[in-house]
N, C-alpha and C. Protein backbone atom coordinates (compact mmCIF):
# COMPACT_ATOMS: atom_id res chain seq x y z
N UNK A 1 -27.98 -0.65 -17.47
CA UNK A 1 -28.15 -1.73 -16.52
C UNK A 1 -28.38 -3.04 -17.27
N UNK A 2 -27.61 -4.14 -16.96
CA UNK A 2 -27.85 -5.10 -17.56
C UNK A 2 -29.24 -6.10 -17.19
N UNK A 3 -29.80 -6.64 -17.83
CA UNK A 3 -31.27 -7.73 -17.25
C UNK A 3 -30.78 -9.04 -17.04
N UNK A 4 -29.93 -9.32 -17.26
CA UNK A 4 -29.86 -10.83 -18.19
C UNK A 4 -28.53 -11.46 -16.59
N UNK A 5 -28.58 -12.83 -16.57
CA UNK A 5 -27.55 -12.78 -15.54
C UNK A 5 -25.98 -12.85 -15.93
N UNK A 6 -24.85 -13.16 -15.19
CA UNK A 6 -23.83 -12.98 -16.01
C UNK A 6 -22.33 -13.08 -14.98
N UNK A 7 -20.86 -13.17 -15.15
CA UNK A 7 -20.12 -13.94 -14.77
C UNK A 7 -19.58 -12.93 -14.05
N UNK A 8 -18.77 -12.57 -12.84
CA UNK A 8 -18.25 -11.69 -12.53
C UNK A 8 -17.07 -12.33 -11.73
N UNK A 9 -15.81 -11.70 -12.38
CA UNK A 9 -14.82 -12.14 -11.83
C UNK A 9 -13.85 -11.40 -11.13
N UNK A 10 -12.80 -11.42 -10.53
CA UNK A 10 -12.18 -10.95 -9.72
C UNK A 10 -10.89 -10.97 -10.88
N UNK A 11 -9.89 -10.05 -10.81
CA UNK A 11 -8.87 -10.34 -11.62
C UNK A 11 -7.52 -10.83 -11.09
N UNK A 12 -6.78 -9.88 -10.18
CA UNK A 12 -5.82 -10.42 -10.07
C UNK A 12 -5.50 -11.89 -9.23
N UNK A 13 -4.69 -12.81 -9.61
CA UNK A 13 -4.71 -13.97 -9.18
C UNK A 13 -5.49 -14.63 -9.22
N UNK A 14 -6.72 -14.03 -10.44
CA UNK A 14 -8.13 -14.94 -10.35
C UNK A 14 -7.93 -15.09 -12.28
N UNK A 15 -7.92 -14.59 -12.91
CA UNK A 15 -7.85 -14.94 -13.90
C UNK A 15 -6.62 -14.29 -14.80
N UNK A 16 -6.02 -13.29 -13.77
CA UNK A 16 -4.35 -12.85 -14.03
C UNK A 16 -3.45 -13.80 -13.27
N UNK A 17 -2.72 -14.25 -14.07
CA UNK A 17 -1.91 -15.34 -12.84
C UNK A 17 -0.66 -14.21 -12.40
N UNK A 18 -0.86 -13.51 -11.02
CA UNK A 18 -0.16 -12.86 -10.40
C UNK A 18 -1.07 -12.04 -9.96
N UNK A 19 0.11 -10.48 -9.83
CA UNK A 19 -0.97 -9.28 -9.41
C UNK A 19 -0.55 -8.31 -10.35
N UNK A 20 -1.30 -7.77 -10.79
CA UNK A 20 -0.72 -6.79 -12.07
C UNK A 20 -0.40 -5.60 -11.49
N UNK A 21 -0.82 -5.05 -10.42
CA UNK A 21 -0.26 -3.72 -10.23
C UNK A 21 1.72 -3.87 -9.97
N UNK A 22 1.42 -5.07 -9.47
CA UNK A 22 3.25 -5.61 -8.74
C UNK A 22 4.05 -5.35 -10.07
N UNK A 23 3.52 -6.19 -10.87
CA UNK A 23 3.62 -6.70 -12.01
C UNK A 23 4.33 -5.06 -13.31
N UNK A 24 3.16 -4.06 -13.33
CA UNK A 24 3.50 -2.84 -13.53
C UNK A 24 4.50 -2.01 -12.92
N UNK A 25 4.50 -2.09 -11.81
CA UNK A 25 5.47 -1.17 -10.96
C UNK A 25 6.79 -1.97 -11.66
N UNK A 26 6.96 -3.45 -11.42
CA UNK A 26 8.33 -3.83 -11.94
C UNK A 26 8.53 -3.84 -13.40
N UNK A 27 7.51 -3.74 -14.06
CA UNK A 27 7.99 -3.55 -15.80
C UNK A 27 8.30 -1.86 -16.06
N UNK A 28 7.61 -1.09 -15.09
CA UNK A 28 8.42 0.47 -15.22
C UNK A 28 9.60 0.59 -14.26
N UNK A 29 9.99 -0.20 -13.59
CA UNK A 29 11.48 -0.29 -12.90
C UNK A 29 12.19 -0.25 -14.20
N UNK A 30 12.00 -1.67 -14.47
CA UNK A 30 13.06 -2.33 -16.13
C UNK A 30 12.99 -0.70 -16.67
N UNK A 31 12.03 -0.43 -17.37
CA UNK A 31 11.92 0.43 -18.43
C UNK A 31 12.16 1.77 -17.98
N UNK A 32 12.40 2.33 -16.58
CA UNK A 32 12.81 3.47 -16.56
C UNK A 32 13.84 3.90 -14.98
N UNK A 33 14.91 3.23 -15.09
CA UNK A 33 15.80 3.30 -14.08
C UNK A 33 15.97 3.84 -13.15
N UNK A 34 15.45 5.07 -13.17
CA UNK A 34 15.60 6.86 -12.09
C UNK A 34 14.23 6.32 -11.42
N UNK A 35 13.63 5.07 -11.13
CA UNK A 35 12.34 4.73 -10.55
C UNK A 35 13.06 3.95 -9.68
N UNK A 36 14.23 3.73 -9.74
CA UNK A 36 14.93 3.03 -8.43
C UNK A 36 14.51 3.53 -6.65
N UNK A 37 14.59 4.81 -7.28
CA UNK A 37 14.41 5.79 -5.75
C UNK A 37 13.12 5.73 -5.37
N UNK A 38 12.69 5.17 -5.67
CA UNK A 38 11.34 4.38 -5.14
C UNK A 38 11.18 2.94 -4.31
N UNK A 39 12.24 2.35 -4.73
CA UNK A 39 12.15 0.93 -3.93
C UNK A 39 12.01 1.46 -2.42
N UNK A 40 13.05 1.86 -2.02
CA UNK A 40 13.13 2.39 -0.34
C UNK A 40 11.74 3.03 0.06
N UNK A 41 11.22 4.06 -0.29
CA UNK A 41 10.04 4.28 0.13
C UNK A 41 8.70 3.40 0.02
N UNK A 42 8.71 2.48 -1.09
CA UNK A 42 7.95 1.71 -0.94
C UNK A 42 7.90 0.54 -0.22
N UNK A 43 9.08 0.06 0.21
CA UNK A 43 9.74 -0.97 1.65
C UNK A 43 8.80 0.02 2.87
N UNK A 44 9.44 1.23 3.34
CA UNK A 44 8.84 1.33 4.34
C UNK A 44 7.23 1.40 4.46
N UNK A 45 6.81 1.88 3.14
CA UNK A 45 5.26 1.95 3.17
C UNK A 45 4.70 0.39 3.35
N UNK A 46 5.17 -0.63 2.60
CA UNK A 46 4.92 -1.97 2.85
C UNK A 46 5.17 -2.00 3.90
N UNK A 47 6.05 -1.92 4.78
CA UNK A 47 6.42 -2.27 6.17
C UNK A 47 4.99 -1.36 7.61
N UNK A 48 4.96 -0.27 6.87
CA UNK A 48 3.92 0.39 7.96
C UNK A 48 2.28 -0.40 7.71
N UNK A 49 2.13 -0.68 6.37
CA UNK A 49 1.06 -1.52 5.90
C UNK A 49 0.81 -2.86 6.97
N UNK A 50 1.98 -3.67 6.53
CA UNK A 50 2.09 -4.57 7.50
C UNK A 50 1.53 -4.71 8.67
N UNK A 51 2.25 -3.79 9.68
CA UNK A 51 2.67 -3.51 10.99
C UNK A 51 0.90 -2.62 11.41
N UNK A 52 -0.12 -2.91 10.47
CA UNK A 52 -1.44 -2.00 10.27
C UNK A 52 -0.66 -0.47 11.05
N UNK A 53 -0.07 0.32 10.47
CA UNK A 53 0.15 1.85 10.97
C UNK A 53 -0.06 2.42 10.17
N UNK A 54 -0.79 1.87 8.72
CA UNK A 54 -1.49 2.61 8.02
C UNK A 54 -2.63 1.54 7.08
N UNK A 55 -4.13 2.59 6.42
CA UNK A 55 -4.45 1.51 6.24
C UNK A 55 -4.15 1.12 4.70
N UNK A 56 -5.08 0.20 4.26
CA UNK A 56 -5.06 -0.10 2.86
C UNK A 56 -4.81 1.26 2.01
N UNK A 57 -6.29 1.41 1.51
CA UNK A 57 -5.76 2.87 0.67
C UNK A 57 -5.02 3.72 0.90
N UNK A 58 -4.16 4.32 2.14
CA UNK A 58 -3.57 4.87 2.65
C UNK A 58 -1.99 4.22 1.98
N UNK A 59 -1.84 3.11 1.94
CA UNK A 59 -0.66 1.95 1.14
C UNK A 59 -0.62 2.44 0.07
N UNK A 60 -1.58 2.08 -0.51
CA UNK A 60 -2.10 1.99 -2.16
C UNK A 60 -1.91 3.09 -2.54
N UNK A 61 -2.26 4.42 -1.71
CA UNK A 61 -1.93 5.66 -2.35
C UNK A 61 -0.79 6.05 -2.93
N UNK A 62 -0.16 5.67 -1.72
CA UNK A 62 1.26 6.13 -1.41
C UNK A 62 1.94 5.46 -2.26
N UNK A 63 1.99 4.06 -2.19
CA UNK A 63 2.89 3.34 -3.58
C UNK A 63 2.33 4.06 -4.93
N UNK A 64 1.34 4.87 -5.76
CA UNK A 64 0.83 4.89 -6.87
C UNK A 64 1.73 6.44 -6.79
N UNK A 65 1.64 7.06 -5.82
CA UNK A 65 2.19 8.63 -5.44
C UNK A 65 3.85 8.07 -5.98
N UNK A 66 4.75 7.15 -5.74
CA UNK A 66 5.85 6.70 -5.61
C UNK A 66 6.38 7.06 -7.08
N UNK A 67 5.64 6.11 -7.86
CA UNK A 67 6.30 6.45 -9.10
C UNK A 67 5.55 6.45 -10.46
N UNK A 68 4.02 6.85 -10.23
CA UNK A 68 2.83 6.96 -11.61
C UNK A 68 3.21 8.55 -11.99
N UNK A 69 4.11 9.62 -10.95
CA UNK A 69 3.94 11.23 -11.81
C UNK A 69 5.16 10.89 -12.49
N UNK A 70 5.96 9.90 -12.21
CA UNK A 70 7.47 9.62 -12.67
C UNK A 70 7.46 8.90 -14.48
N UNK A 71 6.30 8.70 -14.31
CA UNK A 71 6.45 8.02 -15.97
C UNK A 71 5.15 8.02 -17.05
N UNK A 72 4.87 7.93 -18.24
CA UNK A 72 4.32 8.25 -19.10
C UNK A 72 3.30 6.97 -19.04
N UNK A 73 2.22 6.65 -18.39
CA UNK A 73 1.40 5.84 -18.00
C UNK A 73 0.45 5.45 -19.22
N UNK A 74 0.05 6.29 -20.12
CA UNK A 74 -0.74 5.65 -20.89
C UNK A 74 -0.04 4.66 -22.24
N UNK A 75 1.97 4.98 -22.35
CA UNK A 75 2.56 4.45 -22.72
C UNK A 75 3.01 3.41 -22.20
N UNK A 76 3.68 3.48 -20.85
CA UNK A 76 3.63 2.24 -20.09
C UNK A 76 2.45 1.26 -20.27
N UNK A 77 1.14 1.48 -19.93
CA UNK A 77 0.19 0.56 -20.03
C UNK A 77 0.10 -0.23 -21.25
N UNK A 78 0.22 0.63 -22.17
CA UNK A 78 0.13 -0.37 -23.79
C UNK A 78 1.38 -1.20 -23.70
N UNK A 79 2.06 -0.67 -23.10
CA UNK A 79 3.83 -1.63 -23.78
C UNK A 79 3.54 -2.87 -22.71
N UNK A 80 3.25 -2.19 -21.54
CA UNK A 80 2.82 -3.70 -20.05
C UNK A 80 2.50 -4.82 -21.00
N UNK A 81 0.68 -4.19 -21.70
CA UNK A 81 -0.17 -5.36 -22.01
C UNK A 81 0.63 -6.33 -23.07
N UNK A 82 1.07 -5.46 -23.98
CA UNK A 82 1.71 -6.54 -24.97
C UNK A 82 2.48 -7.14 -24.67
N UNK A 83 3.04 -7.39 -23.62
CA UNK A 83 4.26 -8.16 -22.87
C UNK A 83 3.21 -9.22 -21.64
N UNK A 84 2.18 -8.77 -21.29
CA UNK A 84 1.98 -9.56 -20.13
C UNK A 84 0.02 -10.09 -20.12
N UNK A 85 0.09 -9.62 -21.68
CA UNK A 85 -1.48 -10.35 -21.91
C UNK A 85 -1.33 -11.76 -22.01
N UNK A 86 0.09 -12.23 -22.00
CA UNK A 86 0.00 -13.82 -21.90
C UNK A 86 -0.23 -14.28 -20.57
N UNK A 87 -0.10 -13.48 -19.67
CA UNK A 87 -0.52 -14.06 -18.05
C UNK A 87 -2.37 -14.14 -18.09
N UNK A 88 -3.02 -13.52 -18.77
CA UNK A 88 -4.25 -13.89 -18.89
C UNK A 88 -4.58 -15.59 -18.90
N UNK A 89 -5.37 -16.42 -17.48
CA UNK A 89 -5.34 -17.44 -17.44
C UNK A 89 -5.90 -18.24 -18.47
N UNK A 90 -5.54 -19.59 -19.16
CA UNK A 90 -6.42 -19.86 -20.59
C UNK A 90 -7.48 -20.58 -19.93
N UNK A 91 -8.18 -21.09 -19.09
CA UNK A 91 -9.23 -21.21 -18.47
C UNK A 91 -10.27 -20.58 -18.65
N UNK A 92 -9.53 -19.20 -18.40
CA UNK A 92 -11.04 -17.93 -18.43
C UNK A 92 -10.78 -17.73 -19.98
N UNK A 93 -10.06 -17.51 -21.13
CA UNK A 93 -10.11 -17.26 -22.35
C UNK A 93 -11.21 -18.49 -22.63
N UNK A 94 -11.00 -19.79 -22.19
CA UNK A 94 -11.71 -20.97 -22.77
C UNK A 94 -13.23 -20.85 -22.25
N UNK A 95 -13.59 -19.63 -21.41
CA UNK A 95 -15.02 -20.07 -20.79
C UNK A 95 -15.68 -18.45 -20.97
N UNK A 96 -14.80 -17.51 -21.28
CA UNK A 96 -15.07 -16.16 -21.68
C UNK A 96 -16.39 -15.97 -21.89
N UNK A 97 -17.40 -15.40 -21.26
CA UNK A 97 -18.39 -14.87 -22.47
C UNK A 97 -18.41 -13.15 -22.52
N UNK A 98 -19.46 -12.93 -23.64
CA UNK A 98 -19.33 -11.69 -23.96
C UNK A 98 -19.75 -10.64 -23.12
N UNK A 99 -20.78 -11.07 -21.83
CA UNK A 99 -21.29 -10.04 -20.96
C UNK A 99 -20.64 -10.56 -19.49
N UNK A 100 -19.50 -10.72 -19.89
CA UNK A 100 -18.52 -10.94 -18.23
C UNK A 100 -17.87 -9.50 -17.84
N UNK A 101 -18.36 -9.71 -16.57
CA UNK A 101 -17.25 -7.89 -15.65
C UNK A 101 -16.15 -8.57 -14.77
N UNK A 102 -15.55 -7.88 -15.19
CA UNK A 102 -14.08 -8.12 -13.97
C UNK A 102 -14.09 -6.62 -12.68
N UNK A 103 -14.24 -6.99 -11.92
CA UNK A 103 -14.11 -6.55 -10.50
C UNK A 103 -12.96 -6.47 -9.91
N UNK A 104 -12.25 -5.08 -9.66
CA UNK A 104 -11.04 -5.25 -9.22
C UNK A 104 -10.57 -4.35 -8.02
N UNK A 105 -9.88 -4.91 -7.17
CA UNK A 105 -9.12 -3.66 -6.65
C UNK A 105 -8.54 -2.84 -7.33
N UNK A 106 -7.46 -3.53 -8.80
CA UNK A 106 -6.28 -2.92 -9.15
C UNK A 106 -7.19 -1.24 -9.60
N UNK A 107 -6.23 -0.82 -10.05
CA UNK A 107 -6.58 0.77 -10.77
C UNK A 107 -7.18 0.37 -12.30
N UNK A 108 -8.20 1.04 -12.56
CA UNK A 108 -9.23 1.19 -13.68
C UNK A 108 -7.97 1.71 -15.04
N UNK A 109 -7.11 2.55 -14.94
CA UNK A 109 -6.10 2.41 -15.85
C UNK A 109 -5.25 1.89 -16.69
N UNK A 110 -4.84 0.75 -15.33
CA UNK A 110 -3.72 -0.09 -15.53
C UNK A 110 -5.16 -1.55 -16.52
N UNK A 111 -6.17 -1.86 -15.64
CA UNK A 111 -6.95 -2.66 -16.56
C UNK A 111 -7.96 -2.04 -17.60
N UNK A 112 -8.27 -1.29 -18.20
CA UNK A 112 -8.97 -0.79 -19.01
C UNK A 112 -8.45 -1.23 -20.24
N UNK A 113 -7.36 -1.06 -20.64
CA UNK A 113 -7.06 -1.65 -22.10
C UNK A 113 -7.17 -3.44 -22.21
N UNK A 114 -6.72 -4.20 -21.21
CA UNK A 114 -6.67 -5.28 -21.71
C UNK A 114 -8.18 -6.17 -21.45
N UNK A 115 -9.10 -5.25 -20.82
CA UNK A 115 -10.81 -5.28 -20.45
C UNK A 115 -11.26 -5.00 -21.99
N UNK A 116 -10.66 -4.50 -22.61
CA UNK A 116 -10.95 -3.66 -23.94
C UNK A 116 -10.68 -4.72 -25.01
N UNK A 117 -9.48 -5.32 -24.70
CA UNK A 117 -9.14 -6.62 -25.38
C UNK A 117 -10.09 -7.47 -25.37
N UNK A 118 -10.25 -8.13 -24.39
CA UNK A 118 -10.76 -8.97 -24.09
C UNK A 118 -12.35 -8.68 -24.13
N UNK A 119 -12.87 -7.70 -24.11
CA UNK A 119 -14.52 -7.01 -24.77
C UNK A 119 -14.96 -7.78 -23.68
N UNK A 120 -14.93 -6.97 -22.40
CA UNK A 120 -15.49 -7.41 -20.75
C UNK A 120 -15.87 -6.06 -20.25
N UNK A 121 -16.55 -5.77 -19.35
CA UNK A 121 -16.63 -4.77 -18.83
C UNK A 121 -15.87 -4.60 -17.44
N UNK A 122 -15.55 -3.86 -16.91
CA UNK A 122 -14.56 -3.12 -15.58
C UNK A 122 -15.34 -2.73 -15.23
N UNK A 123 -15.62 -2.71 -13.62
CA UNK A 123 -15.10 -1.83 -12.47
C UNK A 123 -14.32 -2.38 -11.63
N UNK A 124 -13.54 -1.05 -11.45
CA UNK A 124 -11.57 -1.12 -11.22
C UNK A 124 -11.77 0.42 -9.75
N UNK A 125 -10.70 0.42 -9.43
CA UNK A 125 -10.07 1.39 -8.17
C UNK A 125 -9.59 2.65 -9.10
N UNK A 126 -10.67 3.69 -8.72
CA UNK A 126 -9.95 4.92 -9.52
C UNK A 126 -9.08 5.29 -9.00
N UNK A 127 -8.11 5.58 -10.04
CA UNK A 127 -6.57 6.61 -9.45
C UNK A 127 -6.68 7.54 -10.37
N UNK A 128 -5.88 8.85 -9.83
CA UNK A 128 -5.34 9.71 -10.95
C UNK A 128 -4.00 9.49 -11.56
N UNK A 129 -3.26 9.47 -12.41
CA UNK A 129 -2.55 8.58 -13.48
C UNK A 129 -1.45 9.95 -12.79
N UNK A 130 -1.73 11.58 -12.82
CA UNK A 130 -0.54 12.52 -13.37
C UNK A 130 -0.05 12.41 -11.70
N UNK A 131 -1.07 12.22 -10.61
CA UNK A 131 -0.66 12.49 -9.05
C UNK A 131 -0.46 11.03 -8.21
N UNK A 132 -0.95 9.95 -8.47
CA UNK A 132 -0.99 8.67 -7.95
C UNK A 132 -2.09 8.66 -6.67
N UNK A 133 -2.97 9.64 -6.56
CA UNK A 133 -3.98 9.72 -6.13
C UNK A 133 -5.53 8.98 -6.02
N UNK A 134 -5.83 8.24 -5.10
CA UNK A 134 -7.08 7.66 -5.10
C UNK A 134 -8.40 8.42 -5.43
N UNK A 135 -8.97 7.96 -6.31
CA UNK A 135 -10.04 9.15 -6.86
C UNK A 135 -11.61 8.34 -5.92
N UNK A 136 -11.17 7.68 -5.40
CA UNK A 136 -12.94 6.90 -4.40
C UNK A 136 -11.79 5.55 -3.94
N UNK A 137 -12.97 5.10 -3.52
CA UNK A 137 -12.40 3.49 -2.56
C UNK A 137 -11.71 3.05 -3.27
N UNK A 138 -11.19 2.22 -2.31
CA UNK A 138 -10.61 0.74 -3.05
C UNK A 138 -11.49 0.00 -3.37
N UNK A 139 -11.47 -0.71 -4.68
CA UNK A 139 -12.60 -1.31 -4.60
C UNK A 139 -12.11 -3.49 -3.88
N UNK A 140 -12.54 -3.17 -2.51
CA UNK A 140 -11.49 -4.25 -1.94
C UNK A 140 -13.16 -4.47 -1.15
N UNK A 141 -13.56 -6.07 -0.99
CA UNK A 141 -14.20 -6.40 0.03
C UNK A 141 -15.69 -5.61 -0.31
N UNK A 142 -16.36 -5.36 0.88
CA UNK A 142 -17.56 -4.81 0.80
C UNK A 142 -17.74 -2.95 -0.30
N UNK A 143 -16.74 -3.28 -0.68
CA UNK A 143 -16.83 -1.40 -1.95
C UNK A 143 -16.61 -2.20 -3.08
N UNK A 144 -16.74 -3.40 -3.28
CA UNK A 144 -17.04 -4.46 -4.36
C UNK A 144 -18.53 -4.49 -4.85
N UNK A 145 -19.10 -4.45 -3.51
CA UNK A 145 -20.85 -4.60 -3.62
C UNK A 145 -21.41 -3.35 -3.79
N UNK A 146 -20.97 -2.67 -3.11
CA UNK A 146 -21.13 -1.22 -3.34
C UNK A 146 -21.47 -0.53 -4.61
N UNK A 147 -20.26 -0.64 -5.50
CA UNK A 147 -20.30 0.26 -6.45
C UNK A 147 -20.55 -1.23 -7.86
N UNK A 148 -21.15 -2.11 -7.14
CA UNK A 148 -21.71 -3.45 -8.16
C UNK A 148 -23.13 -3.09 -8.16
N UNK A 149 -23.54 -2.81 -6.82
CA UNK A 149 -25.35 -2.49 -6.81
C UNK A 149 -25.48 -1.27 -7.46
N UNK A 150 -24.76 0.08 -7.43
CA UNK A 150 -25.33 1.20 -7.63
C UNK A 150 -24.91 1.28 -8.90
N UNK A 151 -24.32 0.46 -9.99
CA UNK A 151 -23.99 -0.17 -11.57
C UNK A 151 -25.53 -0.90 -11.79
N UNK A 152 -25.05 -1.46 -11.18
CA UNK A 152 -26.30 -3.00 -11.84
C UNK A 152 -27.35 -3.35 -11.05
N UNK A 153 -27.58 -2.42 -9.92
CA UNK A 153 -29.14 -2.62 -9.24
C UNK A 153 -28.91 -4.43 -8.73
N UNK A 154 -29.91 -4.87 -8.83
CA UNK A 154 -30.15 -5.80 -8.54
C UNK A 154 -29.62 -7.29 -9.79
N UNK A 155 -29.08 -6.60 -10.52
CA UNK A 155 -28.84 -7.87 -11.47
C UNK A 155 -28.23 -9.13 -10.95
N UNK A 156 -28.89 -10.56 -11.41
CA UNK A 156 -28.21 -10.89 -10.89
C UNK A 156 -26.71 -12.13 -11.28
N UNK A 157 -25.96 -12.79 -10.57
CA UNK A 157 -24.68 -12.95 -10.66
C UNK A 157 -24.75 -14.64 -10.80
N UNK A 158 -24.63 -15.04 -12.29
CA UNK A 158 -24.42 -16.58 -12.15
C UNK A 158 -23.32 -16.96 -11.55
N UNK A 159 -22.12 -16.95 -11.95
CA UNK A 159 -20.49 -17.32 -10.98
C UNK A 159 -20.14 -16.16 -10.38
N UNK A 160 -19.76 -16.18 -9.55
CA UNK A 160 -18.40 -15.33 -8.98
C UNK A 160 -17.31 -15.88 -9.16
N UNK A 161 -16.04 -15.35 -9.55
CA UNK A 161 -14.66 -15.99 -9.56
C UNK A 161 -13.82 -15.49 -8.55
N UNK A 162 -12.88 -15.57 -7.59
CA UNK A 162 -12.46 -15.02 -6.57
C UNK A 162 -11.19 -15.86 -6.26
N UNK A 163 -9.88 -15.48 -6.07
CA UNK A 163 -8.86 -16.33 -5.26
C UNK A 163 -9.08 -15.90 -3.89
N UNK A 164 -9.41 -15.23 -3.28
CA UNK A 164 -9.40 -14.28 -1.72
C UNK A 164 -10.54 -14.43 -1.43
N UNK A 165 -10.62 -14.60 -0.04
CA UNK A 165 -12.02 -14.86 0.82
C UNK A 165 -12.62 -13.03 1.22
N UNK A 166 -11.55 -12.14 0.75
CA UNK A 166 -12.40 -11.07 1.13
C UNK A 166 -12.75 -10.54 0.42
N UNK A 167 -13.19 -11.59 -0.54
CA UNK A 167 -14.54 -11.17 -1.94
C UNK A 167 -15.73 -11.68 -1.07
N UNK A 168 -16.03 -12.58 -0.09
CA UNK A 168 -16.44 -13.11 0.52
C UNK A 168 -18.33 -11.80 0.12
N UNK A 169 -18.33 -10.47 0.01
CA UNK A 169 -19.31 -10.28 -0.31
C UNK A 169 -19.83 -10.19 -1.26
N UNK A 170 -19.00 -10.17 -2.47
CA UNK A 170 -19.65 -10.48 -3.38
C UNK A 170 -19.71 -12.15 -3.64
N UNK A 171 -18.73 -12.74 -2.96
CA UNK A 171 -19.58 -14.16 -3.48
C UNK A 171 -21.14 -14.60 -2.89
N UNK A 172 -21.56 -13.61 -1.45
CA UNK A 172 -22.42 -14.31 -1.36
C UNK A 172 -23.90 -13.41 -2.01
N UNK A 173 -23.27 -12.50 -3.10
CA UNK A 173 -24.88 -12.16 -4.28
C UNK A 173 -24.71 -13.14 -5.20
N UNK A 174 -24.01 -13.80 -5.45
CA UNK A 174 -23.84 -14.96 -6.68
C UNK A 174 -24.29 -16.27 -6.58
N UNK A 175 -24.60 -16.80 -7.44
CA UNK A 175 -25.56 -17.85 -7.02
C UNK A 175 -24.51 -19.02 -7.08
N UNK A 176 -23.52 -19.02 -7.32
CA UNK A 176 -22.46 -19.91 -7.38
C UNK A 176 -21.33 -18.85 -7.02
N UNK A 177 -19.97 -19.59 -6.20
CA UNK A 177 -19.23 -18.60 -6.19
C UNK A 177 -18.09 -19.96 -5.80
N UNK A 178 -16.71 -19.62 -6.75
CA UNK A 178 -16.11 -20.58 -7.18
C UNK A 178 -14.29 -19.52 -6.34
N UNK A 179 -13.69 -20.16 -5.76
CA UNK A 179 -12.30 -19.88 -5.46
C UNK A 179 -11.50 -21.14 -6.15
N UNK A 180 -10.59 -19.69 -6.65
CA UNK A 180 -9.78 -20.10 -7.82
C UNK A 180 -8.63 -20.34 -7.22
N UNK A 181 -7.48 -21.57 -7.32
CA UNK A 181 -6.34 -21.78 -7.04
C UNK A 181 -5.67 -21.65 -7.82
């Protein structure tokens, strides 16, 4: 448990300029072709998402089910980062400190190495890598605070960083809480 206070940011579109899971799915398109047969099912799953006929994690599953048993993920992930650690915003490189957590929906997989880079701590959305399976929540909205309190108790939060208002609970444990354009 940490004592001390400290920066907690949101990643994608907050200090990733994009969304990295999007971002992954289309760098294992490029890199492995027979993942084509995935576009169509993932249209209609976006489309039922949409249309709320299914919910979030229920989406999220299903796209990770699509095409994570289809390819060699802990290879994919290294080849991603070295291609797309330049989307890391230079803002947050310029204001970095050493006891910052990034808070994410994305999957704890896909960000763990470049958290590792960057010597930050994660918590991320467990998946299983061999089934595309949700291993607990999303961590989206109020399962932000959730699994932030039962980490870090009561510590508390100098910035929040956030592009999305449905960080909205963790910005309001932070004593500052900053949306990022």
């Amino acid at each position: 448990m940490k004592t001390a206070e400290f920066n907690v940011y949101d990643f994608d579109k907050t200090i990733y300029a994009g969304d990295s899971t999007v971002d992954f799915y289309i760098f294992c398109l490029k890199n492995n072709p027979k993942l084509v047969l995935s576009i169509f099912p993932n249209f209609v799953n976006a489309c039922k998402f949409k249309l709320r006929l299914i919910k979030r994690s229920e989406f999220k599953e299903n796209f990770y089910i699509s095409f994570l048993p289809k390819v060699d993920v802990e290879t994919m992930v290294q080849k991603f980062w070295q291609v797309m650690n330049k989307k890391v915003q230079k803002w947050y490189l310029d204001q970095k400190r050493a006891n910052d957590l990034i808070i994410s929906a994305s999957a704890t997989f896909l960000l763990a190495k470049i958290c590792k880079q960057l010597e930050v701590e994660l918590l991320a959305s467990d998946v299983d890598v061999k089934t595309g399976r949700l291993l607990g929540p999303n961590l989206r909205g109020v399962e932000k605070v959730k699994l932030y309190k039962a980490r870090y108790e009561d510590t508390p939060i100098d910035n929040f960083y956030t592009d999305s208002l449905s960080d909205k609970p963790m910005m309001d444990l932070a004593e500052n809480a900053h949306l990022v354009k």
